[in-house]
N, C-alpha and C. Protein backbone atom coordinates (compact mmCIF):
# COMPACT_ATOMS: atom_id res chain seq x y z
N UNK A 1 -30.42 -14.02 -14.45
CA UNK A 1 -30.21 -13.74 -13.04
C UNK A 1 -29.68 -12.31 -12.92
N UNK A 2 -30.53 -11.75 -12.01
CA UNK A 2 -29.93 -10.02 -11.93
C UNK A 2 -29.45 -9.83 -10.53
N UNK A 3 -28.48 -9.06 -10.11
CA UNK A 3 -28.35 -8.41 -9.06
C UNK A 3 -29.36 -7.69 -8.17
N UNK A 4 -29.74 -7.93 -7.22
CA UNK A 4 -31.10 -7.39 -6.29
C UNK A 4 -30.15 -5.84 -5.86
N UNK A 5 -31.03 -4.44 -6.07
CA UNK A 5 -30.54 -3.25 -6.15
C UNK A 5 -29.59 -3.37 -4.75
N UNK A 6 -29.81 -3.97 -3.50
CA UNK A 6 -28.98 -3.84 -2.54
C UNK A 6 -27.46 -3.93 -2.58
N UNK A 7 -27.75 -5.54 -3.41
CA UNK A 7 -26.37 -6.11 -3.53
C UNK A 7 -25.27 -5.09 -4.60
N UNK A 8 -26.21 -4.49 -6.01
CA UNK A 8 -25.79 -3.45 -6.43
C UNK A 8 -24.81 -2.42 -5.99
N UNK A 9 -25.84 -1.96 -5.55
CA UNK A 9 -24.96 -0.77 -4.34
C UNK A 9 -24.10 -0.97 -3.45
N UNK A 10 -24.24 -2.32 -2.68
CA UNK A 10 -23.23 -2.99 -2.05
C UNK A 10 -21.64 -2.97 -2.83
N UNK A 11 -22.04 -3.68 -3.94
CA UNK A 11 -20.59 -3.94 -4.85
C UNK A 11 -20.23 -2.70 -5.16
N UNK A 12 -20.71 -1.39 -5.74
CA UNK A 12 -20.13 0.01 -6.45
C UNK A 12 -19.76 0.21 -4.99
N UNK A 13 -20.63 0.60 -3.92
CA UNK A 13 -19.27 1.05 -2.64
C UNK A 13 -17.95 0.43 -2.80
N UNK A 14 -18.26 -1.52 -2.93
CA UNK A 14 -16.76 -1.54 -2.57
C UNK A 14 -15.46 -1.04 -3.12
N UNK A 15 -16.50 -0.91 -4.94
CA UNK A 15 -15.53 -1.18 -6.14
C UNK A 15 -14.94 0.85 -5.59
N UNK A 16 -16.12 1.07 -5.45
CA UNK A 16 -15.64 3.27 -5.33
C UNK A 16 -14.46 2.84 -4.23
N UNK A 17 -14.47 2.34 -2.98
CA UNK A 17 -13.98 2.49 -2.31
C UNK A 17 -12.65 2.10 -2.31
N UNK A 18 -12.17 1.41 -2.99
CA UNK A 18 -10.71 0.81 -3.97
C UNK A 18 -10.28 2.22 -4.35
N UNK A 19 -10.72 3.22 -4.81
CA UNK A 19 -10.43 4.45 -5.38
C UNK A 19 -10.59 6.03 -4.51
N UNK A 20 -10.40 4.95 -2.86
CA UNK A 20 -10.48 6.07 -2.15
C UNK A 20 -9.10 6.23 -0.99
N UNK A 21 -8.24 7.01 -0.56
CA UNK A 21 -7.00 6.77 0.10
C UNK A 21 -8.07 6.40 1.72
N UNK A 22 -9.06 6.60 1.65
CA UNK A 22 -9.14 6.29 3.22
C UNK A 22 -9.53 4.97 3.40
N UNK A 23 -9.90 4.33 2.01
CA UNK A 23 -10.10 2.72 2.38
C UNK A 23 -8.85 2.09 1.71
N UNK A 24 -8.18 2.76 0.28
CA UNK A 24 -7.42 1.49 -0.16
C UNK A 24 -6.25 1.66 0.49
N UNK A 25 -5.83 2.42 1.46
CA UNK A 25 -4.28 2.10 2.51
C UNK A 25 -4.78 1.79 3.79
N UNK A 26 -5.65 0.99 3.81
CA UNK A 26 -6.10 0.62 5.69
C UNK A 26 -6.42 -0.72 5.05
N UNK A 27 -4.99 -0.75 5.58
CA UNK A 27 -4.96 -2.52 5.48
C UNK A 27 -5.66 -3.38 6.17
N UNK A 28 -6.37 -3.06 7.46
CA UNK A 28 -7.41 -4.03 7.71
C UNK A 28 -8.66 -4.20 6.86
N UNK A 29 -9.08 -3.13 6.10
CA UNK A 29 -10.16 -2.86 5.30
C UNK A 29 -9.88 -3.88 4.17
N UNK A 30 -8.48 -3.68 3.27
CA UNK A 30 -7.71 -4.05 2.47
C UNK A 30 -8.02 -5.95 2.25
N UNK A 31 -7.46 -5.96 3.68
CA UNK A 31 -7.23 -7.11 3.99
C UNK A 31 -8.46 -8.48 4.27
N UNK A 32 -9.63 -7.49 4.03
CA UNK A 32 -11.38 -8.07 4.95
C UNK A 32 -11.52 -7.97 3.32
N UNK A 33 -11.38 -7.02 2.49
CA UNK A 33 -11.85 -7.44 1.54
C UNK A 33 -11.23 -8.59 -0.15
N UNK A 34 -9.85 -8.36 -0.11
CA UNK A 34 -9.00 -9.28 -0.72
C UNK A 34 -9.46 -10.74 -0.60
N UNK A 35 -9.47 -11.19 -1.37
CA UNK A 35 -9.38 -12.76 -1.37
C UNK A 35 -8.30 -13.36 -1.41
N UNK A 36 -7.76 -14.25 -0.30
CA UNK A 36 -6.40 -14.88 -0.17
C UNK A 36 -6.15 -15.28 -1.57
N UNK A 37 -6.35 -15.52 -2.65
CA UNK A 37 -5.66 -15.69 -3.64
C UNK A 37 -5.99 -14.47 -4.80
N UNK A 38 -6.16 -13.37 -4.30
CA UNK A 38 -6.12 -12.32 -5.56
C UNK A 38 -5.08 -12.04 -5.90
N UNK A 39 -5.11 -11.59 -7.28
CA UNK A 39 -4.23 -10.95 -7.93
C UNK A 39 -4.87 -10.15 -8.87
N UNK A 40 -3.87 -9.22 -9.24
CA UNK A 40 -4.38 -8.09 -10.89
C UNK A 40 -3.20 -8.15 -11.95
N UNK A 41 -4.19 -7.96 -12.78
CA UNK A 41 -3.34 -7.08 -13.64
C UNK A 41 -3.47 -5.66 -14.22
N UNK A 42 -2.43 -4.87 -13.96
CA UNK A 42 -2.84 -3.84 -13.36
C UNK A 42 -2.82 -3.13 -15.04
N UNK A 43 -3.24 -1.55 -15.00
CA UNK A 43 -2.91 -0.85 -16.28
C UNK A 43 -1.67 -0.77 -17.17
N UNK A 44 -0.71 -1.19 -16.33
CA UNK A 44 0.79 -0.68 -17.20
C UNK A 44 1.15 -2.43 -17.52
N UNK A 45 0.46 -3.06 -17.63
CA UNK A 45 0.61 -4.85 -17.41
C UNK A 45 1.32 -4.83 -16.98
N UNK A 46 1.89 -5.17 -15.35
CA UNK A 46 2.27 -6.04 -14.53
C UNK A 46 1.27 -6.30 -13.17
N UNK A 47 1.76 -7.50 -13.26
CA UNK A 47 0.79 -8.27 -12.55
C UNK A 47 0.99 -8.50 -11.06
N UNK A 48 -0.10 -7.89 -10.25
CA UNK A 48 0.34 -7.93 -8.61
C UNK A 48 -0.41 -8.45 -7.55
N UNK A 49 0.78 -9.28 -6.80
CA UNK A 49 -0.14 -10.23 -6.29
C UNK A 49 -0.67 -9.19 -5.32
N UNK A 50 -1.38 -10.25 -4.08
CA UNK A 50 -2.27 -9.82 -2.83
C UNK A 50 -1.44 -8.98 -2.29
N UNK A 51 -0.29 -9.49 -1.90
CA UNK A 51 0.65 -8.70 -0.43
C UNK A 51 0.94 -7.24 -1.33
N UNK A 52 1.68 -7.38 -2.38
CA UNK A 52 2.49 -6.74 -3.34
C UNK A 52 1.04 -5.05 -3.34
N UNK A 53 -0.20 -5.81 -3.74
CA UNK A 53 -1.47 -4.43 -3.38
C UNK A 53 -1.40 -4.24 -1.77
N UNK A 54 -1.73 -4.73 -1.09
CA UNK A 54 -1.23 -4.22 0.81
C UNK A 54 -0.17 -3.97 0.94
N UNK A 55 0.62 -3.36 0.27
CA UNK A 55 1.87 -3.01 1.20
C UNK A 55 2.34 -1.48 -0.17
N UNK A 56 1.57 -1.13 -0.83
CA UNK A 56 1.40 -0.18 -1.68
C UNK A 56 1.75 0.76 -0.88
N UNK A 57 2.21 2.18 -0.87
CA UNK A 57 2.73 2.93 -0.36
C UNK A 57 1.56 4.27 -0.29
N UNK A 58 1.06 4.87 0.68
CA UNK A 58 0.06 5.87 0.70
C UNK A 58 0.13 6.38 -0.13
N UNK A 59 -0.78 7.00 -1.01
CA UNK A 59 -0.52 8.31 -1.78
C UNK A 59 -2.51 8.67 -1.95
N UNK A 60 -2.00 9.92 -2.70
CA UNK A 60 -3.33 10.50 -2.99
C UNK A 60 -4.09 9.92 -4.22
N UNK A 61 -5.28 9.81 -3.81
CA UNK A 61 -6.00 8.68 -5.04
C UNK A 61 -6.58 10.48 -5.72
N UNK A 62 -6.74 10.42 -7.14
CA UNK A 62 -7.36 11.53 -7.36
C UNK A 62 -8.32 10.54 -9.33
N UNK A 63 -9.36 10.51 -8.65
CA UNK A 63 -10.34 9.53 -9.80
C UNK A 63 -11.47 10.17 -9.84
N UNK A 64 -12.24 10.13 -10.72
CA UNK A 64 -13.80 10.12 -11.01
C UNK A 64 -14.38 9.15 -10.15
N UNK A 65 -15.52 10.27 -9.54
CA UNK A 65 -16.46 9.23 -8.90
C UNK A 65 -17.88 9.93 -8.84
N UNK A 66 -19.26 9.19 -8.95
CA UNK A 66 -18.98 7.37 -9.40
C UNK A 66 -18.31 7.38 -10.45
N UNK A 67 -17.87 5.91 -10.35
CA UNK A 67 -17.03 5.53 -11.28
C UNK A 67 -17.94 5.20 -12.49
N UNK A 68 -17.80 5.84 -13.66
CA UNK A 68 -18.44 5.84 -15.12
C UNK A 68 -18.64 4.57 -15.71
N UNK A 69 -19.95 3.98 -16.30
CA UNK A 69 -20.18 3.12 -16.99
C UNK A 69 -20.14 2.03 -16.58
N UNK A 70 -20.45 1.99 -14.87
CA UNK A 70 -20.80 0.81 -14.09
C UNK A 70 -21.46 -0.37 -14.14
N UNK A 71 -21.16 -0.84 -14.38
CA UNK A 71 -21.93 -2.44 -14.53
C UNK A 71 -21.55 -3.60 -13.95
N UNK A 72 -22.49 -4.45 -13.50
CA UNK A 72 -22.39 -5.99 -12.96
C UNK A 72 -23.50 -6.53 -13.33
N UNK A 73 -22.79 -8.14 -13.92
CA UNK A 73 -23.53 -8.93 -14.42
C UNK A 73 -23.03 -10.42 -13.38
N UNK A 74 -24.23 -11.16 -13.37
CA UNK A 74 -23.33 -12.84 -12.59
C UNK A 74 -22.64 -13.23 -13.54
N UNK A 75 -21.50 -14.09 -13.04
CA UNK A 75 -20.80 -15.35 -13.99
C UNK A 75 -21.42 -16.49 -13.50
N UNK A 76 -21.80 -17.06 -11.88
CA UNK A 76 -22.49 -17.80 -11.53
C UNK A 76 -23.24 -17.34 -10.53
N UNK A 77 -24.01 -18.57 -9.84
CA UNK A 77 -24.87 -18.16 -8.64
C UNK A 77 -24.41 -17.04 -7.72
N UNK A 78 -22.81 -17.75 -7.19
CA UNK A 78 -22.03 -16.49 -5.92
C UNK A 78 -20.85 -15.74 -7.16
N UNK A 79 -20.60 -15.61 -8.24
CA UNK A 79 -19.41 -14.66 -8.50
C UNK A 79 -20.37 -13.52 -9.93
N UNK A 80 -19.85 -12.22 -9.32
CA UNK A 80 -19.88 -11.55 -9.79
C UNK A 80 -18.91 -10.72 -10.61
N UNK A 81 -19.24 -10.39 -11.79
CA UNK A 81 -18.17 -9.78 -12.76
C UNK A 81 -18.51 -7.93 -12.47
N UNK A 82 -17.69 -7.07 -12.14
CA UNK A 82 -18.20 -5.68 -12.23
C UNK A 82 -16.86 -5.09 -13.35
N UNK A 83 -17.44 -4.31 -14.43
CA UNK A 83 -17.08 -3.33 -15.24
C UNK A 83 -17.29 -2.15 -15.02
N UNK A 84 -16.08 -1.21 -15.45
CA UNK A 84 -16.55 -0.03 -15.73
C UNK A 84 -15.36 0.66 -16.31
N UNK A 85 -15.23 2.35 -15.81
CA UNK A 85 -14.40 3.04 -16.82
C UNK A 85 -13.68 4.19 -15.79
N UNK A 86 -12.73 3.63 -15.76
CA UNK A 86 -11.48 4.62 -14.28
C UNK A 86 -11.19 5.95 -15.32
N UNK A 87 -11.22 7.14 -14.68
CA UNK A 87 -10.33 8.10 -14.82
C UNK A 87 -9.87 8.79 -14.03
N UNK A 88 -8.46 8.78 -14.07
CA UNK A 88 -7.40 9.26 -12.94
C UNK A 88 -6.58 10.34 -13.30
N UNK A 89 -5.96 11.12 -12.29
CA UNK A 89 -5.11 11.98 -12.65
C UNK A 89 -3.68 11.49 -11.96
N UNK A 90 -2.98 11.42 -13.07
CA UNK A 90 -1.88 11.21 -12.14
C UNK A 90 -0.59 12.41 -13.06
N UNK A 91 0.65 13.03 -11.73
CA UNK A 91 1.15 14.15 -12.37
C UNK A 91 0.76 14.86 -13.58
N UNK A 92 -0.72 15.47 -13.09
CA UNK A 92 -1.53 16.54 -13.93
C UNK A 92 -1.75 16.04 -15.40
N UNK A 93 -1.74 14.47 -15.30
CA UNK A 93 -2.17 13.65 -16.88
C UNK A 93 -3.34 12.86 -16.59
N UNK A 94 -4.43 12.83 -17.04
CA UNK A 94 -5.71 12.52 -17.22
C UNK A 94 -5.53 11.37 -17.56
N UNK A 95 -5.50 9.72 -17.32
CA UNK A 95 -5.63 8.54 -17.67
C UNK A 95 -6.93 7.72 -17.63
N UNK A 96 -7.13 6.81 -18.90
CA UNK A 96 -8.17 6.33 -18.67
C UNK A 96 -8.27 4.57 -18.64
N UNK A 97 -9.08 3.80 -18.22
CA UNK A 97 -8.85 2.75 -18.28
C UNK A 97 -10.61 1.97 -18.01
N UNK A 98 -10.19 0.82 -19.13
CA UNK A 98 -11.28 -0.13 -18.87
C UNK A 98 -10.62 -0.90 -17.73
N UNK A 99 -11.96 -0.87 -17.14
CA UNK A 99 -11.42 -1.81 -14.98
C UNK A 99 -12.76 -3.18 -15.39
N UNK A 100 -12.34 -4.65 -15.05
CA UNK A 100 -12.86 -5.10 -14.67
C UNK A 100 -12.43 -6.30 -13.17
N UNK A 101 -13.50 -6.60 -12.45
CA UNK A 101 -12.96 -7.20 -11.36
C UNK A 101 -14.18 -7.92 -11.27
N UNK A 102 -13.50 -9.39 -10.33
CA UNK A 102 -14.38 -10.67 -10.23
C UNK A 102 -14.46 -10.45 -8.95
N UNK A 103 -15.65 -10.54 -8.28
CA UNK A 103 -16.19 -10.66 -6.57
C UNK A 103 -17.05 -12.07 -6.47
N UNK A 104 -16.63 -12.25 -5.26
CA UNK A 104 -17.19 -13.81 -4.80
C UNK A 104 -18.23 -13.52 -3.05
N UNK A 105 -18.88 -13.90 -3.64
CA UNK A 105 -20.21 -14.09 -2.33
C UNK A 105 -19.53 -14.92 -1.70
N UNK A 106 -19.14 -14.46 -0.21
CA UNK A 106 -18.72 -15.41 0.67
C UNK A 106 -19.88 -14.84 2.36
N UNK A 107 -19.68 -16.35 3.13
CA UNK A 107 -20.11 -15.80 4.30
C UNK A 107 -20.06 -14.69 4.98
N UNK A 108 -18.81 -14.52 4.45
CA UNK A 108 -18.32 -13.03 5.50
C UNK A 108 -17.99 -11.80 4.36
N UNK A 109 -19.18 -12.07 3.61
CA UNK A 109 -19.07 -11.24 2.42
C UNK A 109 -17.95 -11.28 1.75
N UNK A 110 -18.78 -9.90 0.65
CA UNK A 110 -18.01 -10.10 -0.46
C UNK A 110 -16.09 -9.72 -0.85
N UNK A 111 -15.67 -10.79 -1.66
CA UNK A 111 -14.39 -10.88 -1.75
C UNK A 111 -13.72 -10.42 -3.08
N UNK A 112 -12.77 -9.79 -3.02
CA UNK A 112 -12.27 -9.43 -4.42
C UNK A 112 -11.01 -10.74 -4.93
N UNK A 113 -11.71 -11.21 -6.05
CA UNK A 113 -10.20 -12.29 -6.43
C UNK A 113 -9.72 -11.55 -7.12
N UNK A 114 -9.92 -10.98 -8.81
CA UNK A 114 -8.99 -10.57 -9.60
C UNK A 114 -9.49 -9.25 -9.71
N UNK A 115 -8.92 -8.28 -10.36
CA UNK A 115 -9.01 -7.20 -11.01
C UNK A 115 -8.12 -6.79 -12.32
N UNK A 116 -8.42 -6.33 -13.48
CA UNK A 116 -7.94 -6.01 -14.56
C UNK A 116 -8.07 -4.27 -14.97
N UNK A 117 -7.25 -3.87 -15.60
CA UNK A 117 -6.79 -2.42 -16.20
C UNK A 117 -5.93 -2.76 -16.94
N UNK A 118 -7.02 -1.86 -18.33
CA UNK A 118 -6.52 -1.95 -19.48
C UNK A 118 -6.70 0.01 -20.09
N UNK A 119 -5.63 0.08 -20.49
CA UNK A 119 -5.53 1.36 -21.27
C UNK A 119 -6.59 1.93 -22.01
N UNK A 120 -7.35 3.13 -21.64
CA UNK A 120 -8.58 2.87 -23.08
C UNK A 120 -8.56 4.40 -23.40
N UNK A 121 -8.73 4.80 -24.52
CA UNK A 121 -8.77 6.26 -25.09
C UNK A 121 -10.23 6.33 -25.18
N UNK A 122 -10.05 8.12 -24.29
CA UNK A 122 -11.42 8.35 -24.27
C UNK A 122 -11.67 9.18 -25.17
């Protein structure tokens, strides 16, 4: 089972758009796309729930985009697994990280449950 190119592109907007300050601090955006029971675990391992990501404090996102080494594969009919490879700058240090996150086909589209960041040397 493959992703139809729409739905593709559909998911990398949302996933880019997580990595953009004009969508990931507009908490209505935030909030349409979260799944009432998400959580992450984030790069530095700790783990944060839903509210704990909405109520994150503005700042400047500064990442690669597109985001490198993009991929989605199904886990089932409606959930999708997307991978790839974050690099960020944060206080003038170059970080890198394997990102993966689970999306769920819902009526009112698609939903983010989990997301993962893990440390990765590039």
């Amino acid at each position: 089972m493959e992703l139809a190119p729409e739905e593709l592109q559909e998911l990398r907007l949302l996933e880019e758009r997580l990595w953009m300050s004009d969508f990931r601090f507009d908490r209505l955006w935030m909030e349409a796309v979260l799944a009432d029971d998400f959580f992450e675990f984030g790069r530095s391992g700790r783990v944060y729930s839903r509210d704990e990501c909405l109520c994150i404090a503005e700042q400047p996102i500064d990442a690669v985009r597109p985001l490198p080494d993009f991929k989605a594969r199904f886990l089932s009919q409606d959930v999708v697994q997307i991978t790839y490879t974050s690099i960020f700058t944060v206080d003038s240090e170059s970080l890198a990280a394997n990102r993966s996150s689970i999306w769920l086909k819902t009526t009112n589209g698609w939903k983010l449950k989990f997301h993962q960041g893990t440390p990765a040397v590039r």
